[in-house]
Protein backbone atom coordinates (compact mmCIF):
# COMPACT_ATOMS: atom_id res chain seq x y z
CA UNK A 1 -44.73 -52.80 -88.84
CA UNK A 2 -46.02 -52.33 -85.20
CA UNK A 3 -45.03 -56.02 -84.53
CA UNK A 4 -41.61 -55.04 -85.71
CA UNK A 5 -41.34 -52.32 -83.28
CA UNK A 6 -43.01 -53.93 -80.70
CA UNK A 7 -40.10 -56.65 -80.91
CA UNK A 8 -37.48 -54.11 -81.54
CA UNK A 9 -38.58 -52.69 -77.72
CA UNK A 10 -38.50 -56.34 -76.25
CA UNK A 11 -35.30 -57.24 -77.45
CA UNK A 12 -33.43 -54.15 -77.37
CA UNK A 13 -34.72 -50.79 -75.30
CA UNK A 14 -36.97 -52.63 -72.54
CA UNK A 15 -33.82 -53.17 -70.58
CA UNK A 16 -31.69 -49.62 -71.00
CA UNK A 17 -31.02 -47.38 -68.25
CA UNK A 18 -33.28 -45.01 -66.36
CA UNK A 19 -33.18 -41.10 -66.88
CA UNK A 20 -31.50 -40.63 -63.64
CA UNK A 21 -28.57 -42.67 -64.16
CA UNK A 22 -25.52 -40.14 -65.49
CA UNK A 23 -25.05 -42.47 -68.78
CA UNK A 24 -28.54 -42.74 -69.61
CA UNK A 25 -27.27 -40.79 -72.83
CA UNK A 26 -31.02 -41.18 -75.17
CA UNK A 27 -32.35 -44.47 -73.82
CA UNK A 28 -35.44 -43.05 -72.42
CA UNK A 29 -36.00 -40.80 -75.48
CA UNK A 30 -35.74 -44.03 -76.95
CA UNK A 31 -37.97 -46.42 -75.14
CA UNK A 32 -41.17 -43.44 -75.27
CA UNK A 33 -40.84 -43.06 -79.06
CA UNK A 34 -40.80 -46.81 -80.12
CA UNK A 35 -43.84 -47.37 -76.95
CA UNK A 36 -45.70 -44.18 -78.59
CA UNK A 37 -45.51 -46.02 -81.96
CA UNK A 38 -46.94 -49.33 -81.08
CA UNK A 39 -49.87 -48.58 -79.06
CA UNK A 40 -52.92 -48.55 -80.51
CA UNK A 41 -53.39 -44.88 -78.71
CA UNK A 42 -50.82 -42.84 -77.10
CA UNK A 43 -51.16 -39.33 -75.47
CA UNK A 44 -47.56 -36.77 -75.59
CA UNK A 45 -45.43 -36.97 -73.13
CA UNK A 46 -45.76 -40.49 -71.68
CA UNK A 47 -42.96 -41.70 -69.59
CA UNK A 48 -41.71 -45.39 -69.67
CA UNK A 49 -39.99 -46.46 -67.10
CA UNK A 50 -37.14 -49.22 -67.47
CA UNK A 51 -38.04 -52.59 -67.86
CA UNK A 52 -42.11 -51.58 -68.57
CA UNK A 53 -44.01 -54.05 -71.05
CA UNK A 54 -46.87 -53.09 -72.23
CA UNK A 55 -48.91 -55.07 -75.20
CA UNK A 56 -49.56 -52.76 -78.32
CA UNK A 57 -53.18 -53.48 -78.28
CA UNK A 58 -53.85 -50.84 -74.83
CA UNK A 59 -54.55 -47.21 -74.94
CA UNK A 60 -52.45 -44.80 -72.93
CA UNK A 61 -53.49 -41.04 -72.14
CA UNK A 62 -50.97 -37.64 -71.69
CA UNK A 63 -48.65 -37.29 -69.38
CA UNK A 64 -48.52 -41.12 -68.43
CA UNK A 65 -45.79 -42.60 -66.90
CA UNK A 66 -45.54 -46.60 -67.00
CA UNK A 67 -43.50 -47.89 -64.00
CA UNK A 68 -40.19 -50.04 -63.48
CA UNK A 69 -40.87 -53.34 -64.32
CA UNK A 70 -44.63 -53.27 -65.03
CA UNK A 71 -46.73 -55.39 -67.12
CA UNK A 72 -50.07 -54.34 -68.80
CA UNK A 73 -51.97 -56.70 -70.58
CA UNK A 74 -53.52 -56.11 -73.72
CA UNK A 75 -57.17 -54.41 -74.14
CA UNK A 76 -56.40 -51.91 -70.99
CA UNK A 77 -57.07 -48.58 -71.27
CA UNK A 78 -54.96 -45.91 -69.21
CA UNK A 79 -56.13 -42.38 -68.87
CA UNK A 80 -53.68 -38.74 -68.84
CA UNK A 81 -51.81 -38.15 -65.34
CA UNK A 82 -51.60 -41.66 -64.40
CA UNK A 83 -48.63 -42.60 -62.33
CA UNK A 84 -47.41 -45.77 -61.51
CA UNK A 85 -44.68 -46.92 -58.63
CA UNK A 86 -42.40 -50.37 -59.60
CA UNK A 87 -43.54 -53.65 -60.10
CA UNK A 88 -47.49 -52.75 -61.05
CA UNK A 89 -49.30 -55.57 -62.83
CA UNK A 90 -52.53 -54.51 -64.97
CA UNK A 91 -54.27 -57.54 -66.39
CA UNK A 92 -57.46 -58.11 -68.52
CA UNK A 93 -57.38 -61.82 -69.06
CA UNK A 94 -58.08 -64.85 -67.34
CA UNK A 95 -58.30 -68.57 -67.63
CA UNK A 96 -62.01 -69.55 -67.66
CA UNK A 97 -62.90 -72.08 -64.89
CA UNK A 98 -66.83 -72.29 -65.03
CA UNK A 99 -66.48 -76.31 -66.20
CA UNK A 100 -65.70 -78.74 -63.86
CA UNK A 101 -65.25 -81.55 -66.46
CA UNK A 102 -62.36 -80.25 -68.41
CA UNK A 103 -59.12 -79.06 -66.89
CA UNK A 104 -58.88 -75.32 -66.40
CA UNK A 105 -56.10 -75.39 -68.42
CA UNK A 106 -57.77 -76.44 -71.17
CA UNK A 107 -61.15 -74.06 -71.15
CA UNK A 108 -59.32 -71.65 -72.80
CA UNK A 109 -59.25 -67.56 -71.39
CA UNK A 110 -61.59 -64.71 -71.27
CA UNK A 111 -60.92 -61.37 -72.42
CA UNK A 112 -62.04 -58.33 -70.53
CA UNK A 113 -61.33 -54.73 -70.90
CA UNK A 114 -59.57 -52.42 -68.26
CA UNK A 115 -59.92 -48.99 -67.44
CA UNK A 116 -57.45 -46.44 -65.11
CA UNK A 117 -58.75 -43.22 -65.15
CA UNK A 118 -57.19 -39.81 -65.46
CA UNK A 119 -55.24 -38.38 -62.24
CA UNK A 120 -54.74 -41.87 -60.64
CA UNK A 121 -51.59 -42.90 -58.75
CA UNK A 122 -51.05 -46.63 -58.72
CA UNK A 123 -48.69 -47.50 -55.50
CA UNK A 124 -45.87 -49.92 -56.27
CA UNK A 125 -46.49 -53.77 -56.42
CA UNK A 126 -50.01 -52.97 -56.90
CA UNK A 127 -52.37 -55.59 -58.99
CA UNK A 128 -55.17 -54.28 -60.52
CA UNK A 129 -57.57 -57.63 -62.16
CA UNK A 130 -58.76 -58.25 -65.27
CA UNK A 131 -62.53 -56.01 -66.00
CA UNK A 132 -61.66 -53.68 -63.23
CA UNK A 133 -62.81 -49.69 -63.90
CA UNK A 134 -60.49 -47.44 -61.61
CA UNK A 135 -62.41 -43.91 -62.19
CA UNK A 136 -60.47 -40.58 -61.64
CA UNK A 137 -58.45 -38.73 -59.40
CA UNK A 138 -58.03 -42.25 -57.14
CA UNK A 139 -54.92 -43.57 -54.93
CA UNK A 140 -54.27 -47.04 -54.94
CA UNK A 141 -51.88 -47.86 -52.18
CA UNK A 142 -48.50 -49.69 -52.26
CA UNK A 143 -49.02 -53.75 -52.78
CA UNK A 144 -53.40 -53.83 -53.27
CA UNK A 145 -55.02 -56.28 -55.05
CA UNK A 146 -57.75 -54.20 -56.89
CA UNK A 147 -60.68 -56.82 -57.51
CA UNK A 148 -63.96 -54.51 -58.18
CA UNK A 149 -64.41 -50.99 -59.34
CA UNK A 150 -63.30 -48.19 -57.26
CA UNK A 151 -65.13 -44.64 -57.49
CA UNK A 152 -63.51 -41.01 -57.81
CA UNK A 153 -61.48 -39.71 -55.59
CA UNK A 154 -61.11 -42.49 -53.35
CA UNK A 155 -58.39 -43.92 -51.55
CA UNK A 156 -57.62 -47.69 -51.62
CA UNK A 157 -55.59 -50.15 -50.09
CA UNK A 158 -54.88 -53.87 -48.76
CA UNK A 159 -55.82 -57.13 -50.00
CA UNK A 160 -58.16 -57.44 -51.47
CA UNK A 161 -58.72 -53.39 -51.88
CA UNK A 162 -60.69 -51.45 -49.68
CA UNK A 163 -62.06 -47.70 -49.48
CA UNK A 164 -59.93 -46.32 -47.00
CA UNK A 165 -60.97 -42.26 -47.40
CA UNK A 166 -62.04 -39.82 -50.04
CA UNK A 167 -59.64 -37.50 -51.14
CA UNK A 168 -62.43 -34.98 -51.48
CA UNK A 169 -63.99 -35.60 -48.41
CA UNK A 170 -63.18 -33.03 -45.35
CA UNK A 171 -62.88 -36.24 -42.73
């Protein structure tokens, strides 16, 4: 049945207009409720944004919102009070490429599991890589490439993502 749904959001509700748009009528009503019923793990309240995919087999907290035109992979995990600008891209797979004997095409992918914290604001064209932990309360600016964990509270940016401040630092 969640395959059903699942499809039923592709085809039809992916694409519908955005809450502020005067004819939005019930479309974001709409894309939340069949999203909420597909993951493996929803929180109330999320938010999803038009044109947001996300694969049924991720975990989504409270109070989520998932951006304009963003893709999550399957296996990630997104905590409550995340917030995410247009165009972020959340991945947890990638093609293997340890042989040098077979194209990398061919070696097949590895899974790895994805983590976004609670309170963490994800800037917009942000990518965040596959096995990446981003812990709570944390910024990610505008277009980073997140390649390694980043701690609480911190502030990241550029490419690939650097600790810029601490949020709860006085400097």
């Amino acid at each position: 049945m969640k395959k059903i749904i699942y499809a039923f959001y592709l085809v039809f509700l992916r694409n519908t207009p955005e809450d502020y748009r005067p004819y939005s009528l019930f479309f974001p009503f709409l894309r939340r409720l069949f999203v909420s019923k597909y993951l493996k793990k929803c929180g109330s309240r999320l938010r999803v944004k038009n044109m947001a995919e996300i694969a049924p087999n991720c975990i989504v907290g409270s109070d989520s919102e998932l951006g304009t035109r963003c893709i999550i992979q399957s296996n990630v995990e997104i905590g409550s009070n995340v917030i995410m600008g247009p165009d972020v891209k959340i991945y947890s797979r990638n093609h293997k490429s340890d042989r040098i004997d077979i194209p990398i095409q061919k070696q097949g992918k590895e899974f790895l599991q994805t983590k976004i914290g609670n309170d963490v604001w994800i800037g917009a064209n942000a990518l965040i890589l596959p096995g990446v932990t981003i812990h709570d309360h944390t910024i990610i600016a505008a277009g980073s490439v997140v390649t390694k964990d980043i701690p609480e509270y911190a502030l990241v940016g550029g490419v690939p993502a650097k600790i810029l401040k601490f949020r709860n630092s006085e400097i």
